[in-house]
C-alpha atoms as a PDB file:
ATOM      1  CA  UNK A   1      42.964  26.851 -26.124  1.00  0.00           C
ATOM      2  CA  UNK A   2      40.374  27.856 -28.173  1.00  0.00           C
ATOM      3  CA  UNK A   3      36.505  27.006 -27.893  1.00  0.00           C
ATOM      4  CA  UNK A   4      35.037  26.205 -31.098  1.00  0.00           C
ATOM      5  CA  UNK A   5      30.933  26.687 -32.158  1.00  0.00           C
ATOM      6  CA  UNK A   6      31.720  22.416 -32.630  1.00  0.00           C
ATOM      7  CA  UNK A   7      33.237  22.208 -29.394  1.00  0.00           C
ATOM      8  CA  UNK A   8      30.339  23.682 -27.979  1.00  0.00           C
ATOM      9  CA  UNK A   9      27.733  22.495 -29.509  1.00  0.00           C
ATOM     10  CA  UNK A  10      29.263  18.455 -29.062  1.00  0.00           C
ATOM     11  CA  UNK A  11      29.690  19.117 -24.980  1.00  0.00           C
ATOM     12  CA  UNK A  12      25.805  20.211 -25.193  1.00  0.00           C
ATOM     13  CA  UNK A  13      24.667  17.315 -27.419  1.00  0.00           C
ATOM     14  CA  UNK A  14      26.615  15.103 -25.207  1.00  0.00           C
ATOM     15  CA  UNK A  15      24.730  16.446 -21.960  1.00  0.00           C
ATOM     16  CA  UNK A  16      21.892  16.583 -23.259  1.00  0.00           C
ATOM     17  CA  UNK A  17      21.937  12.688 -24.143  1.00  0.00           C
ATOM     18  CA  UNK A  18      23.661  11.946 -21.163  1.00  0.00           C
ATOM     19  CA  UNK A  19      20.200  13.616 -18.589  1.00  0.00           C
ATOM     20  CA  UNK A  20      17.800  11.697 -21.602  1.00  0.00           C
ATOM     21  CA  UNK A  21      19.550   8.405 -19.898  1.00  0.00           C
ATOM     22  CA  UNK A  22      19.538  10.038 -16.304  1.00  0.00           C
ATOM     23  CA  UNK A  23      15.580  10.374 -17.057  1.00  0.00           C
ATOM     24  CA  UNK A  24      14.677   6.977 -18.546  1.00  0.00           C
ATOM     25  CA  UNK A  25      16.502   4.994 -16.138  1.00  0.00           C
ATOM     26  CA  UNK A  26      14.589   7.305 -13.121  1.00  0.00           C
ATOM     27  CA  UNK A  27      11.344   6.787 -15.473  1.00  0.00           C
ATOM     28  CA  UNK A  28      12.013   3.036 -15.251  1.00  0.00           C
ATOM     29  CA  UNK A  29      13.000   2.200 -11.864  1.00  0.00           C
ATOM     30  CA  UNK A  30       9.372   4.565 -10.953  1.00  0.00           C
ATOM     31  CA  UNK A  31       7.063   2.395 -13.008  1.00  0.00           C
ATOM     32  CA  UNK A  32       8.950  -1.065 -11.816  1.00  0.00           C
ATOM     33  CA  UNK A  33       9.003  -0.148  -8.487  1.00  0.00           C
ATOM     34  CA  UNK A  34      12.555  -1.812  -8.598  1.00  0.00           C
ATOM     35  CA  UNK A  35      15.910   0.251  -7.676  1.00  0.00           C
ATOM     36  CA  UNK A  36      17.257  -2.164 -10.534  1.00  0.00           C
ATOM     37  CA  UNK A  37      16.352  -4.496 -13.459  1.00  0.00           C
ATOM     38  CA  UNK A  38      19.308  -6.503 -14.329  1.00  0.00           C
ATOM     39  CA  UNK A  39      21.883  -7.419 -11.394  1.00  0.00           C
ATOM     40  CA  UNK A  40      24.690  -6.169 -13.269  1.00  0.00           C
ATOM     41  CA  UNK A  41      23.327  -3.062 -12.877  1.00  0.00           C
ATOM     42  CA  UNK A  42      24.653  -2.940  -9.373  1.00  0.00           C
ATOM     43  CA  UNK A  43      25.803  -6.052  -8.348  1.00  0.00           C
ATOM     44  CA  UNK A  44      25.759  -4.849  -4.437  1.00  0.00           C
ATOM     45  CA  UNK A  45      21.816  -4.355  -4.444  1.00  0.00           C
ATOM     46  CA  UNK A  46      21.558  -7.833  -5.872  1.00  0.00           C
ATOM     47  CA  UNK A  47      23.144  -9.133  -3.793  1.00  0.00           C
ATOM     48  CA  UNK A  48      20.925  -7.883  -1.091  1.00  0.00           C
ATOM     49  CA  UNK A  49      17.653  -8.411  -2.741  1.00  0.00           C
ATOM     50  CA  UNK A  50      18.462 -12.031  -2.828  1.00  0.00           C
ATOM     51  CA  UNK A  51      19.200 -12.682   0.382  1.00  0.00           C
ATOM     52  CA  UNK A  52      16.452 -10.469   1.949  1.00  0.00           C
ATOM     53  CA  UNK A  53      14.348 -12.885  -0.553  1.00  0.00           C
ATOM     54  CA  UNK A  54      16.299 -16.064   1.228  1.00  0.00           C
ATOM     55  CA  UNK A  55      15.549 -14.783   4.503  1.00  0.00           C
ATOM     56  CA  UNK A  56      11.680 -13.751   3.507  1.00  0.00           C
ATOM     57  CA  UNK A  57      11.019 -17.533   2.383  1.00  0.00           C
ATOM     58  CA  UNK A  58      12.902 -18.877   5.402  1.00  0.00           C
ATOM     59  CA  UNK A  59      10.356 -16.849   7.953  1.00  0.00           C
ATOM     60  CA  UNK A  60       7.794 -17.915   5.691  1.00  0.00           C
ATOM     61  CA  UNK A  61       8.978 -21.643   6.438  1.00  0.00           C
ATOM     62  CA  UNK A  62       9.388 -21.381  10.364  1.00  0.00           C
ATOM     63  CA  UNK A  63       5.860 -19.673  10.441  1.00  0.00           C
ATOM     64  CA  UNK A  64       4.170 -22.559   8.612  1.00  0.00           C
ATOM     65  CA  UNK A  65       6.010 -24.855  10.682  1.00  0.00           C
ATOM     66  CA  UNK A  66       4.649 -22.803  14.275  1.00  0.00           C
ATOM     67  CA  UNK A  67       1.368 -22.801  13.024  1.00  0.00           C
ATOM     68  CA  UNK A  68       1.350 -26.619  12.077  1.00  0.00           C
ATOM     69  CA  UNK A  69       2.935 -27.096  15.615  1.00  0.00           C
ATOM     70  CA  UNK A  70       0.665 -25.255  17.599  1.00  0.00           C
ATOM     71  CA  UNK A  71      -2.206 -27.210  15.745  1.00  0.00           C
ATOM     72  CA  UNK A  72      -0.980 -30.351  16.739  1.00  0.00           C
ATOM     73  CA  UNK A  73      -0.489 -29.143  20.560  1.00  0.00           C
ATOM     74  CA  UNK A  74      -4.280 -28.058  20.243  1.00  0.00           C
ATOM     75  CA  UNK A  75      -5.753 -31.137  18.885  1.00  0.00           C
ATOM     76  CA  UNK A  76      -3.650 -33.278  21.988  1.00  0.00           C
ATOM     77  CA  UNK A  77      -5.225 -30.806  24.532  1.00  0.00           C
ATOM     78  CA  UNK A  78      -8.511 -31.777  23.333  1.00  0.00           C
ATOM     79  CA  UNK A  79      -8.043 -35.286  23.608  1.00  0.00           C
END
């Protein structure tokens, strides 16, 4: 097969667009601070992020509740 200037110049013009996205996305997930920025991105890391974020709130819960507990216990012991 033959390899024409077009040919050529198309597979270059093609990888050249193709790092331009490589870099922007890199350039974006570096000032977000965020691996992604719409779930369908990738659907696995979503996932994750939300329940890490279920679990986060749910510690956040239990501690409120052990402070509020131990509070209580301290105000009976100085009664």
């Amino acid at each position: 097969m033959r390899v024409t200037n077009n040919m050529m110049l198309r597979n270059t013009t093609s990888n050249i667009n193709n790092n331009k996205y490589s870099v922007n996305s890199l350039n974006n997930q570096m000032s977000s601070q965020k691996k992604i920025s719409r779930p369908s991105e990738d659907p696995v890391v979503a996932i994750r992020a939300l329940r890490l974020r279920s679990n986060l709130s749910e510690i956040s819960i239990m501690r409120r509740i052990s402070r509020m507990q131990r509070r209580g216990l301290m105000r009976q012991k100085l009664r």
